[in-house]
Protein backbone atom coordinates (compact mmCIF):
# COMPACT_ATOMS: atom_id res chain seq x y z
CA UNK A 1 -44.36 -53.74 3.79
CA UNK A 2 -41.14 -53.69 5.98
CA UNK A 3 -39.27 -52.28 4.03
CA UNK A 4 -41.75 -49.02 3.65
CA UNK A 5 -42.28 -49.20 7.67
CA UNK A 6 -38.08 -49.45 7.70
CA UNK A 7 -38.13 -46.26 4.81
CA UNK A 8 -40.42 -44.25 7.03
CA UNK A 9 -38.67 -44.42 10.39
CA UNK A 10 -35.30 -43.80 8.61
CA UNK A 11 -37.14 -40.26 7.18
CA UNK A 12 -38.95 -39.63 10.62
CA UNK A 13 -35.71 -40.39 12.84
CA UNK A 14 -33.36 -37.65 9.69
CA UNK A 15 -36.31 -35.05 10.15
CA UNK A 16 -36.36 -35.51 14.30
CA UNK A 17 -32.54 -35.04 14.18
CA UNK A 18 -31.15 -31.43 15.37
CA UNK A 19 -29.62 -29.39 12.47
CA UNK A 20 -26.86 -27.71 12.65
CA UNK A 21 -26.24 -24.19 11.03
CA UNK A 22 -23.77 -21.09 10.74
CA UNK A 23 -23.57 -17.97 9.70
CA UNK A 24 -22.39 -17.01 6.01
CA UNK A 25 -20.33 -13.93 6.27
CA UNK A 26 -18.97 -12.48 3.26
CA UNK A 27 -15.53 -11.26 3.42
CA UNK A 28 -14.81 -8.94 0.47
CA UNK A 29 -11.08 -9.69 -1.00
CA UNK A 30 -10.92 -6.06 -2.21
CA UNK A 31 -9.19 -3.39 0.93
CA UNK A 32 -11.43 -1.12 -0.96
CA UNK A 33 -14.53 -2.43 0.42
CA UNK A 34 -13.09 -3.92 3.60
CA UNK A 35 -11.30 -6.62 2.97
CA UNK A 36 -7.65 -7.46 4.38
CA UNK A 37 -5.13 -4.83 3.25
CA UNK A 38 -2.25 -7.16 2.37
CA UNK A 39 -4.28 -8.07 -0.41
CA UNK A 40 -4.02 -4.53 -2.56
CA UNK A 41 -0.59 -5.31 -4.53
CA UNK A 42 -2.12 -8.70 -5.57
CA UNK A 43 -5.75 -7.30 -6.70
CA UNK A 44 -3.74 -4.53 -8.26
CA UNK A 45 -1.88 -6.66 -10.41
CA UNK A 46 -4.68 -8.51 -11.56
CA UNK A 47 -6.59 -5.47 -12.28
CA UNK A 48 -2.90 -3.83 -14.68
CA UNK A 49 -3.14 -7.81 -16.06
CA UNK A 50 -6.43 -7.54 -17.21
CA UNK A 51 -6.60 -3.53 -18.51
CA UNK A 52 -5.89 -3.57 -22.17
CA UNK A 53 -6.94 0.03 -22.63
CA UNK A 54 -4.64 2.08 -23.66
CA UNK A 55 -4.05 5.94 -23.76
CA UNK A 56 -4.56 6.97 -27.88
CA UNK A 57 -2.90 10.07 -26.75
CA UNK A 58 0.26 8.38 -25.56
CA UNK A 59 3.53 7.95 -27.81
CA UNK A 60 5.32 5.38 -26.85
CA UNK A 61 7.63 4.98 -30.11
CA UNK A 62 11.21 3.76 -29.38
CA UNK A 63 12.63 3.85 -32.60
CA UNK A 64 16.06 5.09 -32.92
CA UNK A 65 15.06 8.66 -34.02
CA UNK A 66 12.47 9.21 -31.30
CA UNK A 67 15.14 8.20 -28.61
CA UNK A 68 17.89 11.04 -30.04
CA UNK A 69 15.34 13.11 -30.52
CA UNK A 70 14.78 12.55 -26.71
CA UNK A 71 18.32 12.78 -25.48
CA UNK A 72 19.08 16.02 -27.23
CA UNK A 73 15.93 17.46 -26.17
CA UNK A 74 16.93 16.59 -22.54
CA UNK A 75 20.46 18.07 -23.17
CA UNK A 76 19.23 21.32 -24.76
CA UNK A 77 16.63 21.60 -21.66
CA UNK A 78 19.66 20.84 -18.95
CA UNK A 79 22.15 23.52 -20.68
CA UNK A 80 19.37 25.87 -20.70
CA UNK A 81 18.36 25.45 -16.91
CA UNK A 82 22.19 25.78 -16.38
CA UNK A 83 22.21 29.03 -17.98
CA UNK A 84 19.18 30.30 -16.14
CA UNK A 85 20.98 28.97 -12.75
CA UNK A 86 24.02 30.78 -13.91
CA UNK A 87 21.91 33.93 -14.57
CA UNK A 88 20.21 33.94 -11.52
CA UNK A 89 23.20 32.48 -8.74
CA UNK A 90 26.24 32.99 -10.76
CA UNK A 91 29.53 35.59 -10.20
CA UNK A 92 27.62 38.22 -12.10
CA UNK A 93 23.59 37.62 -10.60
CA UNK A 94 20.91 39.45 -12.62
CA UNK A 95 18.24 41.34 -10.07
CA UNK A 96 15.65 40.11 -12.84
CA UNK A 97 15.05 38.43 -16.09
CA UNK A 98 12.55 36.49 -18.21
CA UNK A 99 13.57 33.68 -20.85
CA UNK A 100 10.94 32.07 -23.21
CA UNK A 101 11.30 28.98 -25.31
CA UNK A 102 8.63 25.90 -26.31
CA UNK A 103 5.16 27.83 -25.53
CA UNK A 104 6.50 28.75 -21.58
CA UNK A 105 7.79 31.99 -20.38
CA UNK A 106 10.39 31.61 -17.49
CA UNK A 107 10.53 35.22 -15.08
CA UNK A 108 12.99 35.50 -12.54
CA UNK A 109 13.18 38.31 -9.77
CA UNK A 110 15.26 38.88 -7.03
CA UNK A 111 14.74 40.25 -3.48
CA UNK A 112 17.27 41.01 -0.74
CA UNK A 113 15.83 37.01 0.83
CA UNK A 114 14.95 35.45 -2.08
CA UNK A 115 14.44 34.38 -5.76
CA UNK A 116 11.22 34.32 -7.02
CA UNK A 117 10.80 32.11 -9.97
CA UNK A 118 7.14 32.20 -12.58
CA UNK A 119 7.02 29.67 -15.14
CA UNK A 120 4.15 30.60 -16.89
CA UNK A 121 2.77 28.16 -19.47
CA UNK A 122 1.85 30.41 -22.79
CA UNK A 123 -1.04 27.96 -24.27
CA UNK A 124 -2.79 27.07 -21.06
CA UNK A 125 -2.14 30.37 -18.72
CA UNK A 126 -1.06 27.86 -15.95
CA UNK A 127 1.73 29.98 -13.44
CA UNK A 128 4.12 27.88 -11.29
CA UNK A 129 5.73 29.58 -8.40
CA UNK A 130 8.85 28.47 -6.77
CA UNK A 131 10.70 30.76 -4.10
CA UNK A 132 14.45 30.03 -3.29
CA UNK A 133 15.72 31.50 0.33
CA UNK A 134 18.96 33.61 -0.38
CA UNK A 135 21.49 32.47 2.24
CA UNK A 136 23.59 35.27 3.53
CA UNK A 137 26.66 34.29 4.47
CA UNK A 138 28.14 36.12 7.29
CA UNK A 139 31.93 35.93 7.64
């Protein structure tokens, strides 16, 4: 019978004793939602780890043919921008002009300030505008 009088005070003295508690705050690892900023490279890398999707839109072929076919298409581009510079800023500048290759139309007119350059994209309809100042120069 001791022991159960022994038993009992032990489980009356642990439910008499204070208890001692905190707060559980949740700290969200994301800076999305809160959380500290210096986190964002590492929860963005985990997040490019783990996408496997990928774009069935994309070609991302680096055979030998696809990378000339690449570099000459890059050439052709830069020595036709180099003719359009020529055209527009050259020894002999044309007041206006339009050039069209690969679906987009390329306008060019020129003002006493400035050149005003349209790319237009033929498919789509989409216009870029760029504007170039004229610098006069003034001996």
């Amino acid at each position: 019978m001791s022991i159960c009088k022994t038993g009992l005070v032990a489980c009356v003295l642990l439910a008499a004793a204070p208890v001692a508690a905190q707060d559980l705050v949740h700290e969200p690892i994301s800076p999305t939602f809160g959380g500290n900023p210096f986190n964002s490279q590492h929860v963005l890398g985990v997040a490019n780890a783990n996408n496997d999707f990928r774009d069935p839109r994309a070609t991302s072929s680096n055979s030998q043919a696809d990378i000339f076919a690449r570099q000459l298409q890059s050439r052709l581009l830069s020595a036709l921008s180099s003719q359009i510079v020529d055209a527009i800023f050259g020894e002999n500048p044309q007041e206006s002009g339009t050039i069209s290759f690969g679906g987009q139309t390329i306008e060019f007119f020129r003002t006493l300030e400035e050149v005003t350059l349209i790319i237009k994209n033929d498919t789509t309809g989409e216009e870029t505008r760029i504007v170039v100042p004229l610098f006069i120069e003034v001996n």
